[in-house]
PDB file of N, CA and C in Angstrom:
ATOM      1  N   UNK A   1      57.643 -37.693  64.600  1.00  0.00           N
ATOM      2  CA  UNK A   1      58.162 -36.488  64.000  1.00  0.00           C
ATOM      3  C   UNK A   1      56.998 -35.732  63.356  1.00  0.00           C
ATOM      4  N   UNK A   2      56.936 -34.095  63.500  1.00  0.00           N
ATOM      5  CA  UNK A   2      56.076 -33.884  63.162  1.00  0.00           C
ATOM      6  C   UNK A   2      56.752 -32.390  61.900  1.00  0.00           C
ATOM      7  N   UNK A   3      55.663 -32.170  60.767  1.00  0.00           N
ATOM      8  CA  UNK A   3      55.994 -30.954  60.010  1.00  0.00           C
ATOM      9  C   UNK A   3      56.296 -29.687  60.592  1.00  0.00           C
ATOM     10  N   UNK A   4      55.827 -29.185  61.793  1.00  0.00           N
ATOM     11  CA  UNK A   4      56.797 -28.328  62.506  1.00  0.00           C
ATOM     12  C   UNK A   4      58.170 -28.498  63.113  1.00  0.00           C
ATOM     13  N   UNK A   5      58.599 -30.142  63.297  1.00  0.00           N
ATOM     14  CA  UNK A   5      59.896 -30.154  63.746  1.00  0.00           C
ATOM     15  C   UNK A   5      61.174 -30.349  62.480  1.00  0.00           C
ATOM     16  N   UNK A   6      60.441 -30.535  61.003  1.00  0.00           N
ATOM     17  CA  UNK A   6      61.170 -30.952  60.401  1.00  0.00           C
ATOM     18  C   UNK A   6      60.809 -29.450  59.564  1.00  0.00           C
ATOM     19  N   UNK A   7      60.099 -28.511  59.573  1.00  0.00           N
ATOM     20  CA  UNK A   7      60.237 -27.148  58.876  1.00  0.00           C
ATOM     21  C   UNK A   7      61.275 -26.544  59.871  1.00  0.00           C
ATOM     22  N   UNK A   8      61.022 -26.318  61.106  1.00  0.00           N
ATOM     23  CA  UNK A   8      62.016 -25.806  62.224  1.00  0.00           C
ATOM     24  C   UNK A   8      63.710 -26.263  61.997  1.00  0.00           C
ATOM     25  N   UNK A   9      63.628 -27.886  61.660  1.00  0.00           N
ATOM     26  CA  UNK A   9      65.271 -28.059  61.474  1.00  0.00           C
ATOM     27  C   UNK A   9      65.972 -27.689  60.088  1.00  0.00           C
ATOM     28  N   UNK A  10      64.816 -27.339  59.146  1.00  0.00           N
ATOM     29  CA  UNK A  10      65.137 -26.841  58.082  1.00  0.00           C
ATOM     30  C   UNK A  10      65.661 -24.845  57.737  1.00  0.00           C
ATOM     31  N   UNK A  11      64.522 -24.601  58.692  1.00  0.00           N
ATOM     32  CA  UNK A  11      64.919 -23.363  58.735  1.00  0.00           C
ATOM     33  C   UNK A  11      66.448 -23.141  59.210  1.00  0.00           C
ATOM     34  N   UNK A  12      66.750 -23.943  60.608  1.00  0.00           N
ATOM     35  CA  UNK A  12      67.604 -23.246  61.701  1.00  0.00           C
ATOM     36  C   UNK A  12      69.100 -24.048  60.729  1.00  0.00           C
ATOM     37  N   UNK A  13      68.819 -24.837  60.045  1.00  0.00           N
ATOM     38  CA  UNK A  13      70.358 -25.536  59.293  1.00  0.00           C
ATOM     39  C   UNK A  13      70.146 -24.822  57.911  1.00  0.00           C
ATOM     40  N   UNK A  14      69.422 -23.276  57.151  1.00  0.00           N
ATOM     41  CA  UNK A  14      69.054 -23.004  56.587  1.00  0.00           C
ATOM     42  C   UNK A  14      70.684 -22.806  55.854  1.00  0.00           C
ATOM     43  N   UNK A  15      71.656 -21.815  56.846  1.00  0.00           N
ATOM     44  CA  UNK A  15      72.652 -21.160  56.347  1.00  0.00           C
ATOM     45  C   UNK A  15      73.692 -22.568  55.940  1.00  0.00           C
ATOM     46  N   UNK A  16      73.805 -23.480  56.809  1.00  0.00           N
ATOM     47  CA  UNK A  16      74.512 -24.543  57.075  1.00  0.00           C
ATOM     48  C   UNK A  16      74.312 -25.206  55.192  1.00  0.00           C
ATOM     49  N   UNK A  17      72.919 -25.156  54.969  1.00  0.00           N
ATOM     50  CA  UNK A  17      72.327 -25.982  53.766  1.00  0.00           C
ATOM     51  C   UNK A  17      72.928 -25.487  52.227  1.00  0.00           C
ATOM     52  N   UNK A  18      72.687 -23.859  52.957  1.00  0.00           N
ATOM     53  CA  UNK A  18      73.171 -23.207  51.574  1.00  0.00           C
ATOM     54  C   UNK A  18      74.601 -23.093  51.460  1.00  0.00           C
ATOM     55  N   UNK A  19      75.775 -23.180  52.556  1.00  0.00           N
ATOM     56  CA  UNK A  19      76.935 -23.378  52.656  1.00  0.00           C
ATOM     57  C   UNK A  19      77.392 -24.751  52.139  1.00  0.00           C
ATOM     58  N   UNK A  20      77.055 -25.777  52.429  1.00  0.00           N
ATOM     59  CA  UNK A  20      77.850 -27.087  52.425  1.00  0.00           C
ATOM     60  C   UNK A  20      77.235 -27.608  51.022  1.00  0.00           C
ATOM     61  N   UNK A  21      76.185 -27.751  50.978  1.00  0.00           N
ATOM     62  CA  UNK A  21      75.514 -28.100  49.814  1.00  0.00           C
ATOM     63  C   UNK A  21      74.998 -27.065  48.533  1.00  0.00           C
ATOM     64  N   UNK A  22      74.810 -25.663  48.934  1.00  0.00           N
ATOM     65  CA  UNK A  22      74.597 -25.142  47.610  1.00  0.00           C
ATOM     66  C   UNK A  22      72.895 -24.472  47.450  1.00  0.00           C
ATOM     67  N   UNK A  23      72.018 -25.587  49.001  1.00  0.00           N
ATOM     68  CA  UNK A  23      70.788 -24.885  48.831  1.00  0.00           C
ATOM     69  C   UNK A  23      70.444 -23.765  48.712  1.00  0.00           C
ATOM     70  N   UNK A  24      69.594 -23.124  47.262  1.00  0.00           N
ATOM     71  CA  UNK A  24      69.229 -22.131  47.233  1.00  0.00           C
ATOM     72  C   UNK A  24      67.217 -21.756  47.802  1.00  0.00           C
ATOM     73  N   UNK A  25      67.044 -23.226  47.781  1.00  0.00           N
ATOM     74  CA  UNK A  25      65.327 -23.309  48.264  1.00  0.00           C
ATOM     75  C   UNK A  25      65.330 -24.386  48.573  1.00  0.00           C
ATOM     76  N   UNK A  26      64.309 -24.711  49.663  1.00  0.00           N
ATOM     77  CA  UNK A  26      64.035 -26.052  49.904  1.00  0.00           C
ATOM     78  C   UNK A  26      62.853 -25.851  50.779  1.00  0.00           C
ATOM     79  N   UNK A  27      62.014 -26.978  50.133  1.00  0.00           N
ATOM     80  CA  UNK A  27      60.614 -27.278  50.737  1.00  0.00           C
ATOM     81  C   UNK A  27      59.821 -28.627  51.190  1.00  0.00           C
ATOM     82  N   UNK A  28      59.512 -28.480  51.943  1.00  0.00           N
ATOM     83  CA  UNK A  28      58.461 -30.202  52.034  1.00  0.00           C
ATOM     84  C   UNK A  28      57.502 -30.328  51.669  1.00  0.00           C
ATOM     85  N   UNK A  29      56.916 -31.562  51.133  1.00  0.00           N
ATOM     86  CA  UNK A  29      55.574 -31.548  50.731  1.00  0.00           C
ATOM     87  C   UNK A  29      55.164 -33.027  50.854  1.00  0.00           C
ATOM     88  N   UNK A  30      54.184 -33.453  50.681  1.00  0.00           N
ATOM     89  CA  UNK A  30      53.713 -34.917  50.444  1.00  0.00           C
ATOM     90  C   UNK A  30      53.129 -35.071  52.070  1.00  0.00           C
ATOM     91  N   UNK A  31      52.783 -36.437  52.387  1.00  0.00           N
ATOM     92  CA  UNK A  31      52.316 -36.774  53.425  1.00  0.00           C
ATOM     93  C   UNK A  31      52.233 -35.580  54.711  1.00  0.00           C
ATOM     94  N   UNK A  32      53.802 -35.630  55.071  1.00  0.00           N
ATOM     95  CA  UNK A  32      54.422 -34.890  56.567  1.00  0.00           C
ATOM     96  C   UNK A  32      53.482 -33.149  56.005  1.00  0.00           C
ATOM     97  N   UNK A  33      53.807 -32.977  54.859  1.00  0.00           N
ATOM     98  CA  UNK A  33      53.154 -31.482  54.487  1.00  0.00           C
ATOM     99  C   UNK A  33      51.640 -31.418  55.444  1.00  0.00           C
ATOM    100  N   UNK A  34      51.037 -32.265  54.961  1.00  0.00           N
ATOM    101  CA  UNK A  34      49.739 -32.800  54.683  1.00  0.00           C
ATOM    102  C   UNK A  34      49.217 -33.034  56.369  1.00  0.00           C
ATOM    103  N   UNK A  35      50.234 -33.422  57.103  1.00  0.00           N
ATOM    104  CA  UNK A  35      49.842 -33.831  58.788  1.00  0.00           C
ATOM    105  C   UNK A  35      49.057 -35.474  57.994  1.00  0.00           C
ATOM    106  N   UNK A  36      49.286 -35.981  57.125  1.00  0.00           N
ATOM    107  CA  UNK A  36      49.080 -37.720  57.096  1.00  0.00           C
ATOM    108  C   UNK A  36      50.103 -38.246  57.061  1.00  0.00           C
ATOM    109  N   UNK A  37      51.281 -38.278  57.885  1.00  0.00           N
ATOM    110  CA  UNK A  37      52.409 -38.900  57.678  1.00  0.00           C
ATOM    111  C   UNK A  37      51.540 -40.471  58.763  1.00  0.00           C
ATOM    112  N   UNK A  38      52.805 -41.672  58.281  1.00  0.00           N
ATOM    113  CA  UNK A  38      52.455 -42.839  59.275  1.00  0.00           C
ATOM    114  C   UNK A  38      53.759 -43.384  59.568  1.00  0.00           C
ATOM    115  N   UNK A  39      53.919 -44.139  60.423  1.00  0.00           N
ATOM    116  CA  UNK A  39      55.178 -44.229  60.625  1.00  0.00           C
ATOM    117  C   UNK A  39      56.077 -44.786  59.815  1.00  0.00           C
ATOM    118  N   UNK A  40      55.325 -45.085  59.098  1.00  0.00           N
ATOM    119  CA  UNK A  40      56.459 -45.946  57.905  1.00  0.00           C
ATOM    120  C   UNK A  40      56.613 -44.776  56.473  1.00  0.00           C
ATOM    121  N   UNK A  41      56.282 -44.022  56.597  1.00  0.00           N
ATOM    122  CA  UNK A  41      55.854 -42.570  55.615  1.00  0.00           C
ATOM    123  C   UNK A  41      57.685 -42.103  55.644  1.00  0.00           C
ATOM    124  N   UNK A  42      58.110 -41.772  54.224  1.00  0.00           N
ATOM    125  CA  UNK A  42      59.616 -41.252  53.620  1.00  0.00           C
ATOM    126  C   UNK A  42      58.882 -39.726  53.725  1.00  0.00           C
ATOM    127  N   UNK A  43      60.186 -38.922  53.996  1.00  0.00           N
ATOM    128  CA  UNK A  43      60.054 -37.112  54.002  1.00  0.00           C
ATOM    129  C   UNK A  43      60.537 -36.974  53.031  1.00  0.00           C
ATOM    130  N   UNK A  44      59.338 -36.131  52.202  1.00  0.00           N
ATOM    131  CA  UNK A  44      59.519 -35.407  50.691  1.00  0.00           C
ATOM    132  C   UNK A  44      59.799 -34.039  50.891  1.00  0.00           C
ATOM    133  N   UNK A  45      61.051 -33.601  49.749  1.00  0.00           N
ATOM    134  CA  UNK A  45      61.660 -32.779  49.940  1.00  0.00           C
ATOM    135  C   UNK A  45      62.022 -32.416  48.687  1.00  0.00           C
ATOM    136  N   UNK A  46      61.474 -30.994  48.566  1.00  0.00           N
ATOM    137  CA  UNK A  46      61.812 -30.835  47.134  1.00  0.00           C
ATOM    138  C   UNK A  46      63.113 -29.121  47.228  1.00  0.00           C
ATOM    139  N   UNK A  47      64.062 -29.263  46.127  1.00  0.00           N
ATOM    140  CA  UNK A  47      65.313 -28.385  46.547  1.00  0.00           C
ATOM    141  C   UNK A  47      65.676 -27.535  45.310  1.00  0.00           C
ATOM    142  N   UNK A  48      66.020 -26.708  45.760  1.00  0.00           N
ATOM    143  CA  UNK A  48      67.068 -25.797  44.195  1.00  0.00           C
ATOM    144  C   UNK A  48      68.503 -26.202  44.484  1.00  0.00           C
ATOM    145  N   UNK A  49      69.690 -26.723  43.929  1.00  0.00           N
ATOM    146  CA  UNK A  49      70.789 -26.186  44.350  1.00  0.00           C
ATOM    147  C   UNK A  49      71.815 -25.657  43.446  1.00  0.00           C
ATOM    148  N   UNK A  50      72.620 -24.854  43.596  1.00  0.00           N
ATOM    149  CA  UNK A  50      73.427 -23.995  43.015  1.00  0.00           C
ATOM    150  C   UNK A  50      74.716 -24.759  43.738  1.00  0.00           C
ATOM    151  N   UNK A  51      75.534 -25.561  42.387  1.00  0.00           N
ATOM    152  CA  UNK A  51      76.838 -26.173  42.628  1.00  0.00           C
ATOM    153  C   UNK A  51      77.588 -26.410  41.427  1.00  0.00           C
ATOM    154  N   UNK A  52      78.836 -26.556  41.368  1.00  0.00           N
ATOM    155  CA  UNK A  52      79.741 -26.548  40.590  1.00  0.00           C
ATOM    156  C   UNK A  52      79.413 -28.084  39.957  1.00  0.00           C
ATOM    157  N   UNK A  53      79.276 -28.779  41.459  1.00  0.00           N
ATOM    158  CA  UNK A  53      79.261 -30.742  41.462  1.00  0.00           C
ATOM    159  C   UNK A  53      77.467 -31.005  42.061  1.00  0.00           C
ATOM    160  N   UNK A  54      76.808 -30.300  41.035  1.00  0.00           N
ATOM    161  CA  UNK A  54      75.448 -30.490  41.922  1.00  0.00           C
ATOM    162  C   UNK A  54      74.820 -32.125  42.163  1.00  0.00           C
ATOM    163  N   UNK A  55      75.211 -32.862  41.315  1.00  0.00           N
ATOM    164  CA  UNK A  55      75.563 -34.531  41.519  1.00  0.00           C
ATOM    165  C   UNK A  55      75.496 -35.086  42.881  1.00  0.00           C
ATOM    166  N   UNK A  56      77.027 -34.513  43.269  1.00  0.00           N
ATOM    167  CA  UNK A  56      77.560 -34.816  44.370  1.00  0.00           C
ATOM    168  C   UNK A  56      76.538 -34.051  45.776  1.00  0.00           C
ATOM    169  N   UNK A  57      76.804 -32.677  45.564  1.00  0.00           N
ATOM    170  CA  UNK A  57      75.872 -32.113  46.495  1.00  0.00           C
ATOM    171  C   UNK A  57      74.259 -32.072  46.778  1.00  0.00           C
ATOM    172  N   UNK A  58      73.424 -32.941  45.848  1.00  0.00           N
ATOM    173  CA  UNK A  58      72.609 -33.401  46.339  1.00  0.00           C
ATOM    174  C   UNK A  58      72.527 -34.634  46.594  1.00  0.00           C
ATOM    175  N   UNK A  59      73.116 -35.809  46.464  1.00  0.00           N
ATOM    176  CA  UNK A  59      73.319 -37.223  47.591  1.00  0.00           C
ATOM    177  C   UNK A  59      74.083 -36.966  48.601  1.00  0.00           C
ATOM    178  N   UNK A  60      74.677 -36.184  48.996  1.00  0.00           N
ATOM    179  CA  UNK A  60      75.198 -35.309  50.227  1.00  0.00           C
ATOM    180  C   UNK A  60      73.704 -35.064  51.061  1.00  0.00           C
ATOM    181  N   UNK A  61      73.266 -34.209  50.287  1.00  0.00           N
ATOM    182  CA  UNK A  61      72.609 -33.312  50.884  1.00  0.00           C
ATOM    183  C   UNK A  61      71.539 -34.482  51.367  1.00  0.00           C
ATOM    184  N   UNK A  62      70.876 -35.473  50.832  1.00  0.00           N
ATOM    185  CA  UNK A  62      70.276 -36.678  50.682  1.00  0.00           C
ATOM    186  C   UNK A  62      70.631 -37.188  52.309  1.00  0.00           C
ATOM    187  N   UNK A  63      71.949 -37.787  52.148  1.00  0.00           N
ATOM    188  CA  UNK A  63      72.611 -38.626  53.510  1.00  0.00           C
ATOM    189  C   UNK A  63      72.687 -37.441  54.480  1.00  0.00           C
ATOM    190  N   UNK A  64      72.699 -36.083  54.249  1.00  0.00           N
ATOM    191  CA  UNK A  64      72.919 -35.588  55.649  1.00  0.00           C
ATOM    192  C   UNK A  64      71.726 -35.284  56.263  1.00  0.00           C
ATOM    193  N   UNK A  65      70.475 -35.056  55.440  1.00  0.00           N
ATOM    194  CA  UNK A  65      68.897 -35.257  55.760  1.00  0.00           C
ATOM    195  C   UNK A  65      68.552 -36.883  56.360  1.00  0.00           C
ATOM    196  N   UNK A  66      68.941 -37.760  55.781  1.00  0.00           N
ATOM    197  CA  UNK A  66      68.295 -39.090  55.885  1.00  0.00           C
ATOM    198  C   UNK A  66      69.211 -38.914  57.546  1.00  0.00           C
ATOM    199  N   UNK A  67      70.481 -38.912  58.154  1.00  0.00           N
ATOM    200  CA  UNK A  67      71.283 -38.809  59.065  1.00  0.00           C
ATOM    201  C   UNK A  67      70.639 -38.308  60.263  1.00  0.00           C
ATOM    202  N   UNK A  68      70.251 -37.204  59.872  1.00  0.00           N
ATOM    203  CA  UNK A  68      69.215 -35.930  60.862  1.00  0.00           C
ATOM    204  C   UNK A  68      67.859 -36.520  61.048  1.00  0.00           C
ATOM    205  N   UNK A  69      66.837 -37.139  60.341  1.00  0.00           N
ATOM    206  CA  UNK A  69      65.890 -37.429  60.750  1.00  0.00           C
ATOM    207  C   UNK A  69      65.392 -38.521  60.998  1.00  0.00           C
ATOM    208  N   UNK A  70      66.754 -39.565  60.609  1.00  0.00           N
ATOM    209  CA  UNK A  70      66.516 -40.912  61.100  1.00  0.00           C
ATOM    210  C   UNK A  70      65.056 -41.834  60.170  1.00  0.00           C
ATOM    211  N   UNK A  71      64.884 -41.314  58.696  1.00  0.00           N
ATOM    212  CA  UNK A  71      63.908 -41.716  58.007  1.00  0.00           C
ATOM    213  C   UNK A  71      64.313 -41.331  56.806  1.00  0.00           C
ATOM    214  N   UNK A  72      63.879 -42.376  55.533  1.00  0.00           N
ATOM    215  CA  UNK A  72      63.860 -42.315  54.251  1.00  0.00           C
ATOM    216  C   UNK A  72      63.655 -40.595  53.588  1.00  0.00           C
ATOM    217  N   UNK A  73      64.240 -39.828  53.222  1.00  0.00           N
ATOM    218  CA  UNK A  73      64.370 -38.912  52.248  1.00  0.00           C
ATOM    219  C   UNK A  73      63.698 -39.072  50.504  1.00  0.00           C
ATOM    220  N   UNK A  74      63.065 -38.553  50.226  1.00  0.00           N
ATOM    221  CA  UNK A  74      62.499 -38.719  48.984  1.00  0.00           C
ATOM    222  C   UNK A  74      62.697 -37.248  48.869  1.00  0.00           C
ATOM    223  N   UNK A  75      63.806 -37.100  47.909  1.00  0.00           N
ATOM    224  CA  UNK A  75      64.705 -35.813  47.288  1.00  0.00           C
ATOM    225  C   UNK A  75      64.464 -35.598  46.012  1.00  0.00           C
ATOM    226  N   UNK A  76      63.839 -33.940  45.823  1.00  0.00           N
ATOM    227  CA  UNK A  76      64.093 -33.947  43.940  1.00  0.00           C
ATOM    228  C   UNK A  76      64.252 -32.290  43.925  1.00  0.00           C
ATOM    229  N   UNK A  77      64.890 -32.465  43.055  1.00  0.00           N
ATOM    230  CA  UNK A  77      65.174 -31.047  42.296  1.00  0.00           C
ATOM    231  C   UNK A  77      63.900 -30.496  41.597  1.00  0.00           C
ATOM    232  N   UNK A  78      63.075 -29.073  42.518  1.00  0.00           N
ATOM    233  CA  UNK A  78      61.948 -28.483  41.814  1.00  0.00           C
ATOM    234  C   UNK A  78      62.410 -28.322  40.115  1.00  0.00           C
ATOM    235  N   UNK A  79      63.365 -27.855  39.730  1.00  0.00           N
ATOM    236  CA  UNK A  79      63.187 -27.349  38.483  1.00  0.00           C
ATOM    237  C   UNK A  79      62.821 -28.202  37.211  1.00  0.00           C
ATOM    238  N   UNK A  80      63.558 -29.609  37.799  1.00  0.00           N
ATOM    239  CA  UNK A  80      63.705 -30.551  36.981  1.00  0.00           C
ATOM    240  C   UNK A  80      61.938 -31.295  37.337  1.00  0.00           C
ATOM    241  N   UNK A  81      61.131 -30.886  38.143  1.00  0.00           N
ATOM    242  CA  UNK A  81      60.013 -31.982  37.648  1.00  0.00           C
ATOM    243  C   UNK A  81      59.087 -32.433  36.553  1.00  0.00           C
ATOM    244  N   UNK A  82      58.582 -32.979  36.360  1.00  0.00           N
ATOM    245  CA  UNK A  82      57.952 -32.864  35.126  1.00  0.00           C
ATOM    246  C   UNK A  82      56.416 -32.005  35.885  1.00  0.00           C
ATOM    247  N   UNK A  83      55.952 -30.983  34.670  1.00  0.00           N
ATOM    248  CA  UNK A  83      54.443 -30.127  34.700  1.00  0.00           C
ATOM    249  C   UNK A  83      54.038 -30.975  35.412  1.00  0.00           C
ATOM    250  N   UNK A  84      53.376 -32.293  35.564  1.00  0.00           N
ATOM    251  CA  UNK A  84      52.177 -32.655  36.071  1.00  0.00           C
ATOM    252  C   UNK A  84      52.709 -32.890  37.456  1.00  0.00           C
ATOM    253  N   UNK A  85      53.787 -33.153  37.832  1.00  0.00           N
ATOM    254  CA  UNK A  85      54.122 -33.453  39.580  1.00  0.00           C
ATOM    255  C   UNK A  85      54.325 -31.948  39.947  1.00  0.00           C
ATOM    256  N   UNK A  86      55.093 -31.010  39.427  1.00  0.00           N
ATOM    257  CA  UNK A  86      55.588 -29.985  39.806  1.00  0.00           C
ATOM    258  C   UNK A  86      53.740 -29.153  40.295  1.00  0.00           C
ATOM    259  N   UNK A  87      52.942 -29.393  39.400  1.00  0.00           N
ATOM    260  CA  UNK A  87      51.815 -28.879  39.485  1.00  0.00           C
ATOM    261  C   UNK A  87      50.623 -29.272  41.112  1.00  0.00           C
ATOM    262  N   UNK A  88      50.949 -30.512  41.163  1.00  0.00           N
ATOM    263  CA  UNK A  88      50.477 -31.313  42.230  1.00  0.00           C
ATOM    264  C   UNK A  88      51.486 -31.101  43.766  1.00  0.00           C
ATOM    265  N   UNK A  89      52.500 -30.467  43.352  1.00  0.00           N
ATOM    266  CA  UNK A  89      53.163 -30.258  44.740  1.00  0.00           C
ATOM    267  C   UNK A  89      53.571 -28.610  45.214  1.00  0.00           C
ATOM    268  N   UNK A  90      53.064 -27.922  43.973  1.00  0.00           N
ATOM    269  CA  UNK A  90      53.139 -26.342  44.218  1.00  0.00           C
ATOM    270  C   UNK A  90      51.832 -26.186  45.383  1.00  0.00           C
ATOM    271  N   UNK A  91      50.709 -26.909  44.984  1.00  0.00           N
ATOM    272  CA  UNK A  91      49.379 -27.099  46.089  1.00  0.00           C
ATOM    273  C   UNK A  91      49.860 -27.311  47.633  1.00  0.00           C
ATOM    274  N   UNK A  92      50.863 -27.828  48.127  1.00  0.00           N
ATOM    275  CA  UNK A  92      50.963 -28.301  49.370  1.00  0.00           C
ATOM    276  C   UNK A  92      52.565 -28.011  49.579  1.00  0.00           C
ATOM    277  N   UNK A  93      53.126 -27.715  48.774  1.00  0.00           N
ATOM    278  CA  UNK A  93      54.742 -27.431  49.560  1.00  0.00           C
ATOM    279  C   UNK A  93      54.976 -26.228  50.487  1.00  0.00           C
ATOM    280  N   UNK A  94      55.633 -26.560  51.580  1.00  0.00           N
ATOM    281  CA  UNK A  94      55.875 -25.577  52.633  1.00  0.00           C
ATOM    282  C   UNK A  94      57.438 -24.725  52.658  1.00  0.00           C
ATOM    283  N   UNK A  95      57.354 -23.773  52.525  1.00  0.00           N
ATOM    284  CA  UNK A  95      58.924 -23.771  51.983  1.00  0.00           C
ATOM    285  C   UNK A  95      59.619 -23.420  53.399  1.00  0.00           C
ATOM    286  N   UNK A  96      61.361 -23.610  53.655  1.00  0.00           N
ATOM    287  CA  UNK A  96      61.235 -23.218  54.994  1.00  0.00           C
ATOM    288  C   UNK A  96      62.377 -22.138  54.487  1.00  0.00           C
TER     289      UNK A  96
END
């Protein structure tokens, strides 16, 4: 799997994301960003979402990513990071 096939399935399930789940942004970053993914490498994914049950709709959103790409999901809410990660992943996140 490569960061163009997993920005591409992000874009094209863009409307789907913001419908079912609430996504208002979503980006990748870490390894796959980077083109150093290995095969044993989790897809980092960092998200906004706008929900009534945002709880619920991001371990949703979690299992219907982990479902689709057949690999570990490492999911977080941009707003909530702390300065020093949020700072280290504004450098390399790709937004789709």
């Amino acid at each position: 799997m490569t960061k163009a096939y997993i920005l591409n399935f992000l874009v094209s399930h863009k409307e789907e994301l913001a419908h079912k789940y609430g996504v208002t942004k979503i980006g990748l970053f870490g390894s796959y960003a980077r083109d150093e993914q290995r095969e044993d490498s989790d897809i980092d994914i960092a998200v906004e979402i706008e929900s009534n049950n945002k709880f619920r709709s991001f371990f949703n959103l979690k299992y219907f990513l982990e479902d689709n790409f057949h690999k570990k999901i490492d999911l977080g809410i941009e707003s909530t990071l702390k300065p020093i990660a949020k700072k280290y992943i504004e450098k390399e996140i790709l937004y789709a």
